[in-house]
Protein backbone atom coordinates (compact mmCIF):
# COMPACT_ATOMS: atom_id res chain seq x y z
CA UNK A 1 15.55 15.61 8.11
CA UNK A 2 17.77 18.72 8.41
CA UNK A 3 18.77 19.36 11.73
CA UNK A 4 16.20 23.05 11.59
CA UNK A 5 13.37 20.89 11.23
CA UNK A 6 11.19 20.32 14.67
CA UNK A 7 11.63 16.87 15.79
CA UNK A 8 14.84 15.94 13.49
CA UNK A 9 16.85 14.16 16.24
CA UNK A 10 13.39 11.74 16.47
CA UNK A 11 13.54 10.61 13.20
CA UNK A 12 10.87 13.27 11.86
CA UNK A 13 10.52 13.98 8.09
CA UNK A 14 9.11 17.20 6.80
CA UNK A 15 6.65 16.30 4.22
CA UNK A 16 7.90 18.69 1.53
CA UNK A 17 7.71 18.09 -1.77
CA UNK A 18 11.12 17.30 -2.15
CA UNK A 19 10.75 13.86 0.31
CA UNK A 20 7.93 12.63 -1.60
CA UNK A 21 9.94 13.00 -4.73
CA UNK A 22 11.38 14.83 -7.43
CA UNK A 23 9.61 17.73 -9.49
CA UNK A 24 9.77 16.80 -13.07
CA UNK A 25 7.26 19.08 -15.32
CA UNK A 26 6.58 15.91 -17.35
CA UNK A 27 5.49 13.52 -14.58
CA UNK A 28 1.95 12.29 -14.78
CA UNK A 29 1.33 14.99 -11.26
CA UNK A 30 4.23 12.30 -9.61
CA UNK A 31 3.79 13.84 -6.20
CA UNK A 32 4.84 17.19 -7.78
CA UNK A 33 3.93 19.54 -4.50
CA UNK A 34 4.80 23.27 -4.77
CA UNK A 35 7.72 23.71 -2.99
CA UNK A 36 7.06 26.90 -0.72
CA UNK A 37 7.15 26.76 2.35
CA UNK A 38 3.93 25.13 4.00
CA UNK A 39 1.70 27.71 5.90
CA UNK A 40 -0.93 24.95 7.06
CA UNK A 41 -1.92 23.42 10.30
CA UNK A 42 0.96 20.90 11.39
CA UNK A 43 0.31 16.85 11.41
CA UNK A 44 1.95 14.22 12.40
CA UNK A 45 1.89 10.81 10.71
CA UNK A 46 3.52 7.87 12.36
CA UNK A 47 3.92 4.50 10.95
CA UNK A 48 5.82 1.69 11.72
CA UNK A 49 8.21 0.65 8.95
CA UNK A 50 6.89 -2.85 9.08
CA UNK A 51 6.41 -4.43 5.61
CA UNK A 52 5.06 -2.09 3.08
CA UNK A 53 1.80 -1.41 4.17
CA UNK A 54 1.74 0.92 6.77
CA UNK A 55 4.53 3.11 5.68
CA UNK A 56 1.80 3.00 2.61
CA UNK A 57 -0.90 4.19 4.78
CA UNK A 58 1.31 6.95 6.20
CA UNK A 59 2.26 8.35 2.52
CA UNK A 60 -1.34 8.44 1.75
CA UNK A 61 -1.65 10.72 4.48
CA UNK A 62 1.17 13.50 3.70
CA UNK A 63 -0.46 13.39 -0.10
CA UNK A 64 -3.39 14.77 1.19
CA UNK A 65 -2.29 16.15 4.07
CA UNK A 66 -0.03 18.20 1.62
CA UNK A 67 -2.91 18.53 -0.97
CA UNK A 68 -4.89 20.53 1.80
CA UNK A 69 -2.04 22.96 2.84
CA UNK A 70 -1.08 21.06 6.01
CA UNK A 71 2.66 21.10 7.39
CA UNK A 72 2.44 16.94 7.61
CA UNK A 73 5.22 15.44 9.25
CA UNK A 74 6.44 12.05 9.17
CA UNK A 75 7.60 9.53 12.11
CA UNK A 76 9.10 6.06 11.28
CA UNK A 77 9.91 4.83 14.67
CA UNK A 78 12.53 2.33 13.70
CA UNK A 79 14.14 5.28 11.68
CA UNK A 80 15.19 6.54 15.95
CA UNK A 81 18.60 5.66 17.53
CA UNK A 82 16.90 4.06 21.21
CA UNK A 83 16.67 1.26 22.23
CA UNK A 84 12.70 0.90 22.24
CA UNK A 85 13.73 0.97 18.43
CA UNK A 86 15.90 -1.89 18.61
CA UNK A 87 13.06 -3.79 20.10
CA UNK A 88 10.51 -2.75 17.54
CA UNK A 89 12.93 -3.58 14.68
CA UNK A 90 13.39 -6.95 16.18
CA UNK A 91 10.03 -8.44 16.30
CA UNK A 92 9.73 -7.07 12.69
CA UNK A 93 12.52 -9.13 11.65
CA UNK A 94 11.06 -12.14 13.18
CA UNK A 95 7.19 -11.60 11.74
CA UNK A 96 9.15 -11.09 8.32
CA UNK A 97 11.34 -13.92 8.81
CA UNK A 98 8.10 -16.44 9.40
CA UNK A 99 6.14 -14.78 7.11
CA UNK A 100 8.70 -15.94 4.13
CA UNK A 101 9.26 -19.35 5.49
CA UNK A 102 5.68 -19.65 6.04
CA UNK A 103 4.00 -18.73 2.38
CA UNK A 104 6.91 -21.01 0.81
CA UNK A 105 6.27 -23.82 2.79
CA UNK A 106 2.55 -23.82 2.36
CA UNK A 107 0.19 -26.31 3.37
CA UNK A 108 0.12 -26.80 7.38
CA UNK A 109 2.76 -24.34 7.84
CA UNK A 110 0.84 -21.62 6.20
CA UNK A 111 -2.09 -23.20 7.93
CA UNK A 112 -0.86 -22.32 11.79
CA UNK A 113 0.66 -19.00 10.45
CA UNK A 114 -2.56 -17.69 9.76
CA UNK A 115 -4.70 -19.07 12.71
CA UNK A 116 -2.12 -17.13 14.43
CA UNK A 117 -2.86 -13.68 12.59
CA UNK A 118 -6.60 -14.54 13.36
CA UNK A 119 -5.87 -14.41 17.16
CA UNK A 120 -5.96 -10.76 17.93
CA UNK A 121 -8.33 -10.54 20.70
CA UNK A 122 -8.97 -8.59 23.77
CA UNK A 123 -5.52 -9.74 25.79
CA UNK A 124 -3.65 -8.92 22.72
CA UNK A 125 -4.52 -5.23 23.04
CA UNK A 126 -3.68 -5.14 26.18
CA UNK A 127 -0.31 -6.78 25.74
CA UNK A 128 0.09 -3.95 22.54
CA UNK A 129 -1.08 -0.79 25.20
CA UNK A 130 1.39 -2.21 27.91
CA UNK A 131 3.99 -2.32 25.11
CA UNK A 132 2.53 1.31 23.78
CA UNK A 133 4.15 2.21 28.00
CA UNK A 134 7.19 1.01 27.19
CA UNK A 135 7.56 2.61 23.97
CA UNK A 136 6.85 6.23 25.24
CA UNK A 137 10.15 7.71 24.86
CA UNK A 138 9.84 7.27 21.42
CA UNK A 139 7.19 10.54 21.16
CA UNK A 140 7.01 12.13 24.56
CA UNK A 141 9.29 15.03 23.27
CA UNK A 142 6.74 16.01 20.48
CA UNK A 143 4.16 19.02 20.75
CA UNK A 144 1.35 17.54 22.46
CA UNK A 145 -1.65 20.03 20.81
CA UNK A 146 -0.38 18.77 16.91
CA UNK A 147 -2.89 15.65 15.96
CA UNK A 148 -1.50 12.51 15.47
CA UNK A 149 -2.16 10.48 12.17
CA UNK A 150 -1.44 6.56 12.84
CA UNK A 151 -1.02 4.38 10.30
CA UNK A 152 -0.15 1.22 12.91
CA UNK A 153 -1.96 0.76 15.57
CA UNK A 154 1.31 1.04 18.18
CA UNK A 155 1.95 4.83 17.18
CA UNK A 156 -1.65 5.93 18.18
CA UNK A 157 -1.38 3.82 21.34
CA UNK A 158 1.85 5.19 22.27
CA UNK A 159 0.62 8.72 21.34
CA UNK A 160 -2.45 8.28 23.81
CA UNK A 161 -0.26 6.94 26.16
CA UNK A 162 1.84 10.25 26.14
CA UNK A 163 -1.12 12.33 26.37
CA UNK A 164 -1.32 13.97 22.34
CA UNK A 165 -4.59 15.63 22.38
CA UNK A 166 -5.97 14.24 18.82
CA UNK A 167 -4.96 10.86 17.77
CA UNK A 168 -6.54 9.27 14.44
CA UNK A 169 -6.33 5.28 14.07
CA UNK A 170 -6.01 4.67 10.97
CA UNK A 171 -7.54 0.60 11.04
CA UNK A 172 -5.76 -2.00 9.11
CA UNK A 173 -7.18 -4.55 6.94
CA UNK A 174 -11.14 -5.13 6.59
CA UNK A 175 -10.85 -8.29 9.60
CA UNK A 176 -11.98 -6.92 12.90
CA UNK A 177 -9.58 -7.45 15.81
CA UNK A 178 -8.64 -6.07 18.81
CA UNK A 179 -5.57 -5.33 18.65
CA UNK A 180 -5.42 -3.11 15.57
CA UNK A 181 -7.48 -0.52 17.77
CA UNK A 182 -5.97 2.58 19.94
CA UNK A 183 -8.54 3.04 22.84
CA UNK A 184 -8.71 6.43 23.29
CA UNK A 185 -8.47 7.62 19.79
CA UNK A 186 -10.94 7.82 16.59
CA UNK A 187 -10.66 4.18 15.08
CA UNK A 188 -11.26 5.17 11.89
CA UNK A 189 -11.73 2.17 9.06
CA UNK A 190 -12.12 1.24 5.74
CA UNK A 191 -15.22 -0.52 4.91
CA UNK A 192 -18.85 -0.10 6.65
CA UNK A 193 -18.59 -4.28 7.45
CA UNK A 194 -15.89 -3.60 9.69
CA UNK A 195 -17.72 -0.95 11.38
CA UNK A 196 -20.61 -2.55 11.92
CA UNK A 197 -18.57 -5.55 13.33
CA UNK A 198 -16.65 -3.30 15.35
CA UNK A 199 -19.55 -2.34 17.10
CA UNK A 200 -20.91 -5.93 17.61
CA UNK A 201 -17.34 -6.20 19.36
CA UNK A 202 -18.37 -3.10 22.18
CA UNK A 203 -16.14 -0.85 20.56
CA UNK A 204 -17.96 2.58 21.18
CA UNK A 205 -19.57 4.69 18.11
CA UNK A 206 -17.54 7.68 19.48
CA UNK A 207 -14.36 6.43 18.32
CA UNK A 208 -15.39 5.02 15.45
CA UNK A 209 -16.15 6.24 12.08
CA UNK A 210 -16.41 4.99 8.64
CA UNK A 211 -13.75 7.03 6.31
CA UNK A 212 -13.03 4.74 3.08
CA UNK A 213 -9.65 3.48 1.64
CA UNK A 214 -6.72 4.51 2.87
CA UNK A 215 -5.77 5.43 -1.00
CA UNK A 216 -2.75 8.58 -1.74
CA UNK A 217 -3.64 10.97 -3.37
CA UNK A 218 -2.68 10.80 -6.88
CA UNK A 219 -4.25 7.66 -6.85
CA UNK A 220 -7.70 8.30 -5.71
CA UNK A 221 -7.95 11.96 -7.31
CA UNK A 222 -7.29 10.63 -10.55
CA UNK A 223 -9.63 6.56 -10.13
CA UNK A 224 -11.99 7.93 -12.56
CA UNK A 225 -9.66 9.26 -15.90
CA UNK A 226 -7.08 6.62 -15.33
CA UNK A 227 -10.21 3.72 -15.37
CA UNK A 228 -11.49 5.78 -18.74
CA UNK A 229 -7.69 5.41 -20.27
CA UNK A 230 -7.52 1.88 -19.14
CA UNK A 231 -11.05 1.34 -20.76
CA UNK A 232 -9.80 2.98 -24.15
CA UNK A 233 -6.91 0.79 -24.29
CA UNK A 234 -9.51 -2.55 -24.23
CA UNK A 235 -11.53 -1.51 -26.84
CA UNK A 236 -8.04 -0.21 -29.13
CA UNK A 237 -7.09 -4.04 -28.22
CA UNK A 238 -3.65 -3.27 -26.85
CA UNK A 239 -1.80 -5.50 -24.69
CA UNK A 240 -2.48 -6.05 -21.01
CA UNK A 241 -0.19 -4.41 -18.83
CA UNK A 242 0.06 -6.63 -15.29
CA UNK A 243 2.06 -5.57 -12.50
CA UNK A 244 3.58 -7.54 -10.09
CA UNK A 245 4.21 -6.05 -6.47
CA UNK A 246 6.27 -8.08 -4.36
CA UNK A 247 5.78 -7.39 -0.64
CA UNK A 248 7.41 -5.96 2.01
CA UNK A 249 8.11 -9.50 4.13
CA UNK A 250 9.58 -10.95 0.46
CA UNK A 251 7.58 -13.82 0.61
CA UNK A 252 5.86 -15.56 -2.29
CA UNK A 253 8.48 -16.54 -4.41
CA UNK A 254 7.64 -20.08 -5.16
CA UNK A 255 3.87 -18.43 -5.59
CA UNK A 256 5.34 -15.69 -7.85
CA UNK A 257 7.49 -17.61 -10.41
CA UNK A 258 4.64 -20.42 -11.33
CA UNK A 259 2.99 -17.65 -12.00
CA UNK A 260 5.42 -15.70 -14.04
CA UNK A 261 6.10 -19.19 -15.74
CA UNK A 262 2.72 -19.84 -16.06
CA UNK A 263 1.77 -16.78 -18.21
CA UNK A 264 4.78 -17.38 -20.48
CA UNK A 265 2.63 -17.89 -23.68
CA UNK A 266 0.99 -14.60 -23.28
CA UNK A 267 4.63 -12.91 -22.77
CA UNK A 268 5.65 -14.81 -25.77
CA UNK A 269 2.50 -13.39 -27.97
CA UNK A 270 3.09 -9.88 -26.87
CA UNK A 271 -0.55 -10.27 -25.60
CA UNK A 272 0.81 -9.30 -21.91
CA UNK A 273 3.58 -7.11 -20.84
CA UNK A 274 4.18 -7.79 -17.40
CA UNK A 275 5.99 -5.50 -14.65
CA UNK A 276 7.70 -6.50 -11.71
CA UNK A 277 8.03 -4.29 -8.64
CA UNK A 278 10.71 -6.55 -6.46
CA UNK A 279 10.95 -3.68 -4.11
CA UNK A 280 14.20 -3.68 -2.13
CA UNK A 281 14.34 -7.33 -2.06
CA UNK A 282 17.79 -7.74 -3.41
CA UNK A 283 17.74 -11.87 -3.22
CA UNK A 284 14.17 -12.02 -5.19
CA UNK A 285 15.37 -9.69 -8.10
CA UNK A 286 18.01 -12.11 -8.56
CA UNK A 287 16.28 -15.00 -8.45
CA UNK A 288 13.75 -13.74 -10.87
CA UNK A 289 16.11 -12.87 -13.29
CA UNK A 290 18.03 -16.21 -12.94
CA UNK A 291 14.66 -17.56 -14.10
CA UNK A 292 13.74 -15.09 -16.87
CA UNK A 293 17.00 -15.71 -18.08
CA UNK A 294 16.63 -20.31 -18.18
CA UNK A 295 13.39 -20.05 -19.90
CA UNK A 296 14.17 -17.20 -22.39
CA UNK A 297 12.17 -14.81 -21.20
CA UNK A 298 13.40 -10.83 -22.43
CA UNK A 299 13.47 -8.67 -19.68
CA UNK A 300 15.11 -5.42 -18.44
CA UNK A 301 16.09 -4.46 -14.74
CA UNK A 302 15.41 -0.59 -13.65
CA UNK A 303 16.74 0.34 -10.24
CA UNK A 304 17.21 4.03 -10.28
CA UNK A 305 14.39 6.36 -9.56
CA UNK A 306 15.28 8.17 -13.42
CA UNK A 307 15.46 5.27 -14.63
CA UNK A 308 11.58 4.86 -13.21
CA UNK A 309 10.78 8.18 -13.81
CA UNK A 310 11.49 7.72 -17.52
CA UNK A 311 9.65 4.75 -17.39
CA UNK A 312 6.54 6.00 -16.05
CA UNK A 313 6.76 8.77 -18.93
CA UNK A 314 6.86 7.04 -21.66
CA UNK A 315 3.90 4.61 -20.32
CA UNK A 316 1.40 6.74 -19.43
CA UNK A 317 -2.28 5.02 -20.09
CA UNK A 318 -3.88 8.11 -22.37
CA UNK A 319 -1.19 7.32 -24.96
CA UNK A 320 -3.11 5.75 -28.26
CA UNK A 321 -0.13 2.65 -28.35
CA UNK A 322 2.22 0.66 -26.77
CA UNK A 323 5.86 1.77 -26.94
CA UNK A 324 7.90 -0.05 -29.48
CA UNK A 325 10.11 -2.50 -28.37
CA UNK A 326 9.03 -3.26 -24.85
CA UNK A 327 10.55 -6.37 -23.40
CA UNK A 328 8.56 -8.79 -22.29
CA UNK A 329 9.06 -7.94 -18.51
CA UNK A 330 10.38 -4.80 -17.11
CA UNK A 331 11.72 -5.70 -13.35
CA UNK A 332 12.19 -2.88 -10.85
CA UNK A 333 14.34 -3.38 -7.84
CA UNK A 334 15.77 -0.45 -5.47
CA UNK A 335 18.05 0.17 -2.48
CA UNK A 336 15.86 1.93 -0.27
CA UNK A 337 12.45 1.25 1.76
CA UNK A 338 10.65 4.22 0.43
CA UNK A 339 11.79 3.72 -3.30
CA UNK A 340 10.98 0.64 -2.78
CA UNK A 341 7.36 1.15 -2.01
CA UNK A 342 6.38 3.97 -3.74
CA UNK A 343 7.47 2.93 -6.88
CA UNK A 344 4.27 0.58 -6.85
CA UNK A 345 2.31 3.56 -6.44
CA UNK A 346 3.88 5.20 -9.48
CA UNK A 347 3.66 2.38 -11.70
CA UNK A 348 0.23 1.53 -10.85
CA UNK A 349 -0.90 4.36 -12.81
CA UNK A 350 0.40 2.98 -15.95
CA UNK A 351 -0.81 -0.35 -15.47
CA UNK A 352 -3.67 -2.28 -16.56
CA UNK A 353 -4.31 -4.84 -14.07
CA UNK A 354 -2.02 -4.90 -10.40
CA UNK A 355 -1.67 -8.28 -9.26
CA UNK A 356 -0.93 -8.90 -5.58
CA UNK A 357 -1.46 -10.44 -2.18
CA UNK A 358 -4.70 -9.02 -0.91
CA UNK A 359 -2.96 -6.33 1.97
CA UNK A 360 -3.81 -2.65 1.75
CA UNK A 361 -3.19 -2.68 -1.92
CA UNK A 362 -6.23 -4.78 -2.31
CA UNK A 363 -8.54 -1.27 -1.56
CA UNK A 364 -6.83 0.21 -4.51
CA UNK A 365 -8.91 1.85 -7.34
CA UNK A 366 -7.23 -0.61 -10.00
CA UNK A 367 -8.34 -3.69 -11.52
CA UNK A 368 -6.46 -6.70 -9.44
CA UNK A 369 -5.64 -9.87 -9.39
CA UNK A 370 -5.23 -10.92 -6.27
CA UNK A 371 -2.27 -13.79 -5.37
CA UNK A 372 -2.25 -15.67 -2.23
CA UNK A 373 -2.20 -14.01 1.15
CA UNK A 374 1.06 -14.30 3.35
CA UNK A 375 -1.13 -13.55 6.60
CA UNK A 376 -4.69 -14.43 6.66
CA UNK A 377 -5.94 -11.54 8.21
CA UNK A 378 -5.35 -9.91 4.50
CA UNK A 379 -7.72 -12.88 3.09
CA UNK A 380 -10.42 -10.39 3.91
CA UNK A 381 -9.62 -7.31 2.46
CA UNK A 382 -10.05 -9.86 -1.08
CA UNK A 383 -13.59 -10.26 -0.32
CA UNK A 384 -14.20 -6.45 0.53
CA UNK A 385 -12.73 -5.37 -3.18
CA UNK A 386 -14.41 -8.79 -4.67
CA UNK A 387 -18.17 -7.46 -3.21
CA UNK A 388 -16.68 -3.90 -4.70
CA UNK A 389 -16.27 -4.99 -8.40
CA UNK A 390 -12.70 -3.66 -8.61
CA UNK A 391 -11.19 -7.69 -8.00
CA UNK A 392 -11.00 -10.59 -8.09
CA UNK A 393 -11.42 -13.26 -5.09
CA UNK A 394 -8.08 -14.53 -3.50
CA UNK A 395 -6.14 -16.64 -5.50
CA UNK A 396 -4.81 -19.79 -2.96
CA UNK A 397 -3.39 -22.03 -6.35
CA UNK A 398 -1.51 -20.43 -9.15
CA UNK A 399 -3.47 -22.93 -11.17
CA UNK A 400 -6.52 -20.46 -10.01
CA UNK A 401 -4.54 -16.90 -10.43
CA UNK A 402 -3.96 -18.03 -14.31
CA UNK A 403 -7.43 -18.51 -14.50
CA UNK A 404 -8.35 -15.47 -13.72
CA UNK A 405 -5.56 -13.88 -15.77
CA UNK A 406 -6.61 -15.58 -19.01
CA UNK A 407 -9.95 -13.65 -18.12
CA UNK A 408 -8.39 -10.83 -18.25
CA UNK A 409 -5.76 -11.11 -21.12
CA UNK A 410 -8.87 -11.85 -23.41
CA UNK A 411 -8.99 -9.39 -26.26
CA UNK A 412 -11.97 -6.73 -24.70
CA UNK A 413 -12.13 -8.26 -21.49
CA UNK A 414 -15.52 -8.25 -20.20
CA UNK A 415 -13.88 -8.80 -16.78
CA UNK A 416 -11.66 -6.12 -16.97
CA UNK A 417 -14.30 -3.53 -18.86
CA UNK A 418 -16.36 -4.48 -15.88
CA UNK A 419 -13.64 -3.99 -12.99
CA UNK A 420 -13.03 0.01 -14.51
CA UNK A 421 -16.74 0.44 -14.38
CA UNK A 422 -17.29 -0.15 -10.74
CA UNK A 423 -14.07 1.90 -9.77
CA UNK A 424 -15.50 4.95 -11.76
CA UNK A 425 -18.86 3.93 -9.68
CA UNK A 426 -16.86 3.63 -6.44
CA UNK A 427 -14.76 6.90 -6.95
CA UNK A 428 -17.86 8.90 -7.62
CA UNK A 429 -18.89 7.62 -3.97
CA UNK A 430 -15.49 8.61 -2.72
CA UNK A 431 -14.79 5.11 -1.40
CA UNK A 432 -11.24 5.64 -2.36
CA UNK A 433 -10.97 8.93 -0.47
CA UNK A 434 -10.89 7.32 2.87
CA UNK A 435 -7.05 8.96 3.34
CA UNK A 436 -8.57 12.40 2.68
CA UNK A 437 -10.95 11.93 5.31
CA UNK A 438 -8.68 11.05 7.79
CA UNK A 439 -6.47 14.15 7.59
CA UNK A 440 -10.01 16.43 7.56
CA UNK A 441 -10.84 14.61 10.89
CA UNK A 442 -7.34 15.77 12.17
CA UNK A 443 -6.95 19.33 11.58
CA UNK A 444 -10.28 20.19 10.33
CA UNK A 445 -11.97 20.96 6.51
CA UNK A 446 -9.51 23.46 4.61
CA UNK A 447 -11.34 27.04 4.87
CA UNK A 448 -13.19 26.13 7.81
């Protein structure tokens, strides 16, 4: 952030148009903000740049805090030059590192991994709160009166702990435990399960509330016309278009190439066109392609964000055909974190079907096909968009994830005609809008 903006020397980052990407007047509305200045109420949205899913909770946030006129500004604590940082960025880097070793391993491995994830109970929120005191410098210089958007549960406990007047929770995954709560704060969460079961737990209906998916803004404004296009391309019979998002940790591979290899007579018969987002996993680009490139499979590596842009553009669902000459696979891979992630969010709206582990993608208006989770806790958020109609259960084999994907790569899918009906169902509810309501709870309804 420039060195004007309030808060620059703690890693703030003004959410202006320009950081959530560039204007292009032929973009699909890519995140294409006016860019006057902001006149709004000021927010801030912390995350934790852990992974790929809560620095994809915080963007949802600045979308609609910037869709309402708010002055949203971000906070990535490991982005900070302290020492707390350090700290922070170091049990990442191990929950990363087990995570990949872990999912590849399988079996018993996987096995203790996740009963681990599962333990989150009340002594592991008090462990995160005494941890929240420790981490204090990290946001005690910030305007106290400006609400507080968290999308991990240590930025709205160390923002309670330093006294911010409004703090939003912003609850992870649709498995209730402890330590994903900020006492003190509105706990605000994605499905009405959770918040019944969060109440079962003692959790008090004063700082709780039921807000919906934690979905940006492009995305969820747009669940309904982009389910119609995807609808007009099954009954014009055109190809399937799958995408691939590879998380933030980098695990899966094994999972991920019996996969890839598996649907290699439907890449061969032009029946699917798959799409890889690697992210900025360096190692698993390269390993993909090492694979693509033994078993014949035609592919082509983008890593720029024109090179995405372009992509994107010439992709876009309401066009009547495919374009000519598509490889078999397109592979995206990029240098930074928030490239990285938010290219899934671009290319989503050009695909067909998104298959991935069941994390915060899984509440998603898209049909998906989800793989096999790298932390239980995720297993859960499978069954909430399963009982929603806009998925498909968790995938544990890749024997199982074909399955389901030769379901879906039928000609006129009855599957996939069925997934786009409940989204356009679900969006008309304004389950997908659960981002929107956070940043209303914040700073209030615009024009009131």
């Amino acid at each position: 952030a420039p060195a004007s903006t309030p808060g620059a020397s703690l890693g703030l980052t003004r959410g202006a148009s320009q950081s959530l990407g560039d204007a292009h007047p032929d973009l699909p509305t890519l995140m294409n903000f006016p860019v006057q200045p902001l006149t709004g109420k000021p927010v801030i949205v912390g995350t934790v740049r852990m992974g790929f899913g809560h620095h994809r909770i915080a963007y949802s946030a600045v979308t609609w805090a910037l869709e309402m006129g708010a002055q949203p500004y971000l906070i990535d604590i490991l982005a900070i030059d302290s020492p707390e940082a350090v700290r922070v960025a170091e049990m990442d880097k191990a929950y990363s590192k087990f995570s990949r070793i872990t999912s590849n391993l399988g079996g018993l491995a996987d096995a203790i991994w996740t009963r681990m994830l599962l333990q989150g109970g009340v002594n592991s929120l008090r462990f995160s709160c005494k941890l929240a005191e420790q981490l204090r410098p990290l946001m005690a210089g910030l305007p106290k009166d400006v609400p507080v958007i968290a999308a991990h549960p240590w930025i709205g406990q160390i923002a309670v702990a330093c006294g911010f007047e409004t703090v939003i929770n912003l609850v992870i995954d649709n498995f209730p435990q402890y330590f994903v709560l900020t006492p003190g704060a509105m706990n605000l969460v994605q499905s009405p399960s959770y918040y019944s079961k969060l109440l079962n737990m003692g959790i008090p209906p004063t700082h709780l509330q039921y807000a919906g998916h934690w979905v940006s803004r492009d995305i969820a404004k747009f669940a309904t016309p982009d389910s119609e296009a995807r609808i007009f391309r099954i009954q014009r019979k055109l190809c399937v278009r799958v995408l691939i998002a590879i998380g933030g940790a980098g695990a899966q591979q094994k999972y991920v190439q019996g996969v890839v290899l598996g649907m290699k007579p439907w890449l061969e018969s032009g029946r699917v066109k798959l799409f890889i987002n690697s992210g900025d996993h360096g190692f698993m680009a390269k390993n993909l392609m090492a694979m693509f490139d033994k078993e014949g499979l035609q592919y082509v590596l983008h890593n720029t964000q024109e090179a995405l842009n372009e992509f994107v553009i010439g992709h876009q669902l309401d066009k009547v055909a495919d374009p000519p000459g598509d490889p078999m696979i397109s592979i995206f891979n990029f240098d930074t974190h928030y490239a990285a992630f938010r290219a899934t969010d671009l290319l989503i709206r050009v695909s067909d079907v998104l298959a991935t582990k069941p994390s915060e993608l899984a509440f998603f208006p898209i049909p998906k096909l989800h793989l096999r989770h790298v932390g239980g806790h995720e297993s859960f958020s499978a069954v909430r968009s399963c009982e929603l109609g806009d998925g498909t259960i968790e995938c544990t084999t890749v024997e199982l994830a074909l399955q389901h994907l030769e379901l879906m790569a039928q000609v006129e899918s009855p599957m996939l005609l069925q997934m786009n009906q409940s989204i356009i169902l679900n969006s008309a509810s304004r389950i997908y809008d659960g981002s929107r309501v956070a940043v209303e709870t914040a700073i209030g309804t615009p024009g009131h």
